[in-house]
C-alpha atoms as a PDB file:
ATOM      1  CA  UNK A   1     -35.686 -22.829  77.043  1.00  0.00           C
ATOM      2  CA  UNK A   2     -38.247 -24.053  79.238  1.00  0.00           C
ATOM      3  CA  UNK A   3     -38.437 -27.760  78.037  1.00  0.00           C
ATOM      4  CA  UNK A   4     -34.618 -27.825  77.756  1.00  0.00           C
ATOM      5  CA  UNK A   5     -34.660 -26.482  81.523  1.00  0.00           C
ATOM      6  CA  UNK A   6     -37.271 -29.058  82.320  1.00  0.00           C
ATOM      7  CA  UNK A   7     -35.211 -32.043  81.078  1.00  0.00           C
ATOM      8  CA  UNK A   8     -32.049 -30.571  82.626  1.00  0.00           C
ATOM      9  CA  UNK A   9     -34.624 -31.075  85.732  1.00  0.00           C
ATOM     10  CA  UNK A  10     -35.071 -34.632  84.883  1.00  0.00           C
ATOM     11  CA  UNK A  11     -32.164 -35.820  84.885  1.00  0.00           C
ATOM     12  CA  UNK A  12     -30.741 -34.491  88.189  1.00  0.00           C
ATOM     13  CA  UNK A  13     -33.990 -35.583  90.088  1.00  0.00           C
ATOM     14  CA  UNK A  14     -35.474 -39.064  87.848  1.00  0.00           C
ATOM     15  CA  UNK A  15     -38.336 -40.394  88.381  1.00  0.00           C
ATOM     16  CA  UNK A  16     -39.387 -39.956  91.823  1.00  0.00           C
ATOM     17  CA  UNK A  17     -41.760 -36.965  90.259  1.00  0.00           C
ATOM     18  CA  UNK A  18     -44.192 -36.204  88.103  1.00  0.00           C
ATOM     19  CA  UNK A  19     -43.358 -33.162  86.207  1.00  0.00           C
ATOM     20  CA  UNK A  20     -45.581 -30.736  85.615  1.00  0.00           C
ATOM     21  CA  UNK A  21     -45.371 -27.058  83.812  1.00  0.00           C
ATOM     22  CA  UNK A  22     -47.120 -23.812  85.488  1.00  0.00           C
ATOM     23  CA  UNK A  23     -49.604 -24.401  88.278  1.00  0.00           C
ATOM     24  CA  UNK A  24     -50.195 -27.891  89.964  1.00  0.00           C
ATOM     25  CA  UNK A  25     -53.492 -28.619  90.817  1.00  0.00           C
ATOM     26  CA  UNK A  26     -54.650 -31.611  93.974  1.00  0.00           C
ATOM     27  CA  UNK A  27     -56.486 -34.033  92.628  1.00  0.00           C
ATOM     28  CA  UNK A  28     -57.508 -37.326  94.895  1.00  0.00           C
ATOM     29  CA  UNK A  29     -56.471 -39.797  92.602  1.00  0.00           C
ATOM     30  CA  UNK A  30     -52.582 -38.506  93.089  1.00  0.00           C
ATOM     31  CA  UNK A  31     -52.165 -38.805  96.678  1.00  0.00           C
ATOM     32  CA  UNK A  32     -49.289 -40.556  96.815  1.00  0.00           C
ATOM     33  CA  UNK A  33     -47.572 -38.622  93.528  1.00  0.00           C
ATOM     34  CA  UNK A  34     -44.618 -36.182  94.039  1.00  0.00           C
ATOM     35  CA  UNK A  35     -44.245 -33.218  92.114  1.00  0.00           C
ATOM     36  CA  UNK A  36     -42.329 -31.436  90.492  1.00  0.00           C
ATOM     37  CA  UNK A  37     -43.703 -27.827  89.404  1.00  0.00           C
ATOM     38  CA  UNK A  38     -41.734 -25.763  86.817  1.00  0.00           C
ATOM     39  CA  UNK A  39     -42.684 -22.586  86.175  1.00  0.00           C
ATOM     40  CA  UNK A  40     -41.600 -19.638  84.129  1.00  0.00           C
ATOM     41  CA  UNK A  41     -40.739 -16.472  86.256  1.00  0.00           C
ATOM     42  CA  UNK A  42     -39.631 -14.284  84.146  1.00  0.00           C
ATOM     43  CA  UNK A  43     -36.370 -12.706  84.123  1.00  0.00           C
ATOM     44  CA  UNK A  44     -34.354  -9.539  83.615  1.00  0.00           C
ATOM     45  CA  UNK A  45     -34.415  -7.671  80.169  1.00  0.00           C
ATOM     46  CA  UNK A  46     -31.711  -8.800  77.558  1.00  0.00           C
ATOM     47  CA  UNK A  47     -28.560  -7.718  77.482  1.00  0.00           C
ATOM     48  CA  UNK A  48     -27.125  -7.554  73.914  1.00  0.00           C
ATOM     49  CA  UNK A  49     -27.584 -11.240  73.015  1.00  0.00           C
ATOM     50  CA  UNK A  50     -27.895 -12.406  76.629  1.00  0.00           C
ATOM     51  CA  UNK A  51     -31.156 -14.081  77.707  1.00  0.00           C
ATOM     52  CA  UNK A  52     -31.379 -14.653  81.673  1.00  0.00           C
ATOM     53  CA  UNK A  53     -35.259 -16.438  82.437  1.00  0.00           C
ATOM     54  CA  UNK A  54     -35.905 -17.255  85.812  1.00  0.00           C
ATOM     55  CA  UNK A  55     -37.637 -20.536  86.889  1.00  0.00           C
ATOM     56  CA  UNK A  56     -39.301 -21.445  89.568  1.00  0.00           C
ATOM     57  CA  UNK A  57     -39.494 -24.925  90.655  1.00  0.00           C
ATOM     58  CA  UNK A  58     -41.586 -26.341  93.607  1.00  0.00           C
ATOM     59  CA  UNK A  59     -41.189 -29.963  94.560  1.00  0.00           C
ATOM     60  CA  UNK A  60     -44.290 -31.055  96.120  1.00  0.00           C
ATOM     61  CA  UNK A  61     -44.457 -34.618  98.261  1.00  0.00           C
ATOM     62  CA  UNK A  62     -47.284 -36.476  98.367  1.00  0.00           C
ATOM     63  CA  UNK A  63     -50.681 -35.963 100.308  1.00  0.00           C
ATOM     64  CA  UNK A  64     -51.128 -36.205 104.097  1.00  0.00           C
ATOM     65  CA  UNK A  65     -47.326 -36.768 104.291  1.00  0.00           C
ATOM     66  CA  UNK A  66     -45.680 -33.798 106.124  1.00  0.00           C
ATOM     67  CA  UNK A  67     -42.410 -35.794 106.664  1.00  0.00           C
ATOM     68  CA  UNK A  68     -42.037 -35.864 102.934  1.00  0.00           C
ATOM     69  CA  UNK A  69     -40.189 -32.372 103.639  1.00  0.00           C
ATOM     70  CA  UNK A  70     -37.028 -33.656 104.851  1.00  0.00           C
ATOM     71  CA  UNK A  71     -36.631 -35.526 101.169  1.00  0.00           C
ATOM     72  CA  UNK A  72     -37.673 -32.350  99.579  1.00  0.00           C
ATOM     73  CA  UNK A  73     -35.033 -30.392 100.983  1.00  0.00           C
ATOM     74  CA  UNK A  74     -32.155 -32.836  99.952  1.00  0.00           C
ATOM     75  CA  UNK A  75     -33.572 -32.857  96.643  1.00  0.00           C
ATOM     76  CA  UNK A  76     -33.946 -28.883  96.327  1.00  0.00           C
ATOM     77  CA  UNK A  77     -30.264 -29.340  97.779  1.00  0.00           C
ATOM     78  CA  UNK A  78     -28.867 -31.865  95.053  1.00  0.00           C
ATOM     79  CA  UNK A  79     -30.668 -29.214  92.568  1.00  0.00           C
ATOM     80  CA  UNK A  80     -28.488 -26.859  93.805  1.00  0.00           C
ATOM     81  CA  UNK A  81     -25.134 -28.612  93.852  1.00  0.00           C
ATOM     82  CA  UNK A  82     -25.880 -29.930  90.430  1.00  0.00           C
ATOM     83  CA  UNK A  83     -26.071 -25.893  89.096  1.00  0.00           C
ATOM     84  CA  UNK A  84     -23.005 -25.791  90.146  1.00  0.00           C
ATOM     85  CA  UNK A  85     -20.882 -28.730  89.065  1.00  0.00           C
ATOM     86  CA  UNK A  86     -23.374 -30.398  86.791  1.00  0.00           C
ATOM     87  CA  UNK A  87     -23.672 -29.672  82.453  1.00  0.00           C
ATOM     88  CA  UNK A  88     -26.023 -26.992  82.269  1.00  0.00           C
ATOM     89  CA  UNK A  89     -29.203 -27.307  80.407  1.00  0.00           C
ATOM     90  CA  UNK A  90     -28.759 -28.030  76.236  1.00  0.00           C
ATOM     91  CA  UNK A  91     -27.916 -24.066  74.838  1.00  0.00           C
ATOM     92  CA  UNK A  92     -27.189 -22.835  78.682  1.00  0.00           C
ATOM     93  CA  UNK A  93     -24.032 -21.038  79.054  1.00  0.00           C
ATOM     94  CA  UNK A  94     -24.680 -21.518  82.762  1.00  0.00           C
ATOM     95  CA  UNK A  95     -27.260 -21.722  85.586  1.00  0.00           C
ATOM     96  CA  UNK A  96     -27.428 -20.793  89.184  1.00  0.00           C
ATOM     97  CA  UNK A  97     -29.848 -21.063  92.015  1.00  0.00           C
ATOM     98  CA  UNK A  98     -31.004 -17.481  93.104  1.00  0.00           C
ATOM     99  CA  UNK A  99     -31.067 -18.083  96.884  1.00  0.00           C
ATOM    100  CA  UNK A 100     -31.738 -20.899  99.125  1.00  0.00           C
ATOM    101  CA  UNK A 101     -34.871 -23.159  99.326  1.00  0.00           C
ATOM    102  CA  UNK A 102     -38.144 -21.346 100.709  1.00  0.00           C
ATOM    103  CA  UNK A 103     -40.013 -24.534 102.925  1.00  0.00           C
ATOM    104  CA  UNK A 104     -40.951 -26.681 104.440  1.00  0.00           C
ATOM    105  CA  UNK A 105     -44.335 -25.616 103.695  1.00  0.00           C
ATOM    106  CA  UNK A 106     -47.836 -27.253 103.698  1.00  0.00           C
ATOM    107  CA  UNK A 107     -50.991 -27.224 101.629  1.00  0.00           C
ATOM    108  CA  UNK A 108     -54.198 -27.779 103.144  1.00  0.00           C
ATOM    109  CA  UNK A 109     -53.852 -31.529 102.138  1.00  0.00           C
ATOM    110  CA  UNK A 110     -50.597 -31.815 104.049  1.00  0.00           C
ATOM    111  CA  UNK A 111     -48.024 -31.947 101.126  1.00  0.00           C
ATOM    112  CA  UNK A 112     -44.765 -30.917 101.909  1.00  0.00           C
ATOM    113  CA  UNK A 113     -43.392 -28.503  99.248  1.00  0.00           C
ATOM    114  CA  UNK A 114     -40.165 -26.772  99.075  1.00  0.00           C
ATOM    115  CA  UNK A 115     -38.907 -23.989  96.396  1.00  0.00           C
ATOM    116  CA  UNK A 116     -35.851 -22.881  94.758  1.00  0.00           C
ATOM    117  CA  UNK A 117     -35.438 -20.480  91.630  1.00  0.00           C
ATOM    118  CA  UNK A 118     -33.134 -20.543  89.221  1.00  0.00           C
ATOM    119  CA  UNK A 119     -31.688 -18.188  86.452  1.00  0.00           C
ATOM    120  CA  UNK A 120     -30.115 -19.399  83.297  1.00  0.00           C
ATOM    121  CA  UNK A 121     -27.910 -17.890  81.585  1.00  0.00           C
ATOM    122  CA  UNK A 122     -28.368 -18.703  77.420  1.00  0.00           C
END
């Protein structure tokens, strides 16, 4: 589920990031590399044979670059537009943003990051 979400991720945003599962981690030879953060948030029990995992995905812009946030939000946007008219991921009966994006934020190294989490439905 993850890896199919991941793609599903891929192909609505391209290559403007570099995606990366569970926790990102700053390292000075990335400065100018946005990512994309997917991680695994759980989810609600099953229900009969209905899964429902949660992901959490952070888009992160690139170091000392605080007006990277205005790009983040249009992409967390187009993530959410594309949950609702878009193919969901391979297996998904659907998927659906829980909420609206939490950000602009900034880390210490002035990355912009924005967050949205979804719930798919398999």
């Amino acid at each position: 589920m993850f890896d199919a979400f991941t793609d599903w991720l891929k192909v609505v945003l391209g290559l403007g990031y570099s995606y990366m599962p569970g926790q990102w981690v700053e390292a000075s030879a990335d400065a100018g590399t946005m990512y994309c953060v997917v991680q695994s948030d759980g989810g609600p029990a099953p229900d009969v044979e209905d899964r429902r995992p949660r992901f959490r995905v952070v888009l992160v812009g690139r170091r000392s670059n605080r007006s990277d946030g205005a790009t983040l939000l249009a992409d967390a946007e187009l993530l959410m537009l594309a949950a609702l008219d878009a193919p969901p991921p391979c297996g998904a009966a659907s998927i659906r943003a829980l909420g609206e994006p939490a950000g602009p934020g900034f880390t210490t190294e002035n990355r912009a990051w924005v967050q949205v989490t979804f719930q798919v439905l398999f």
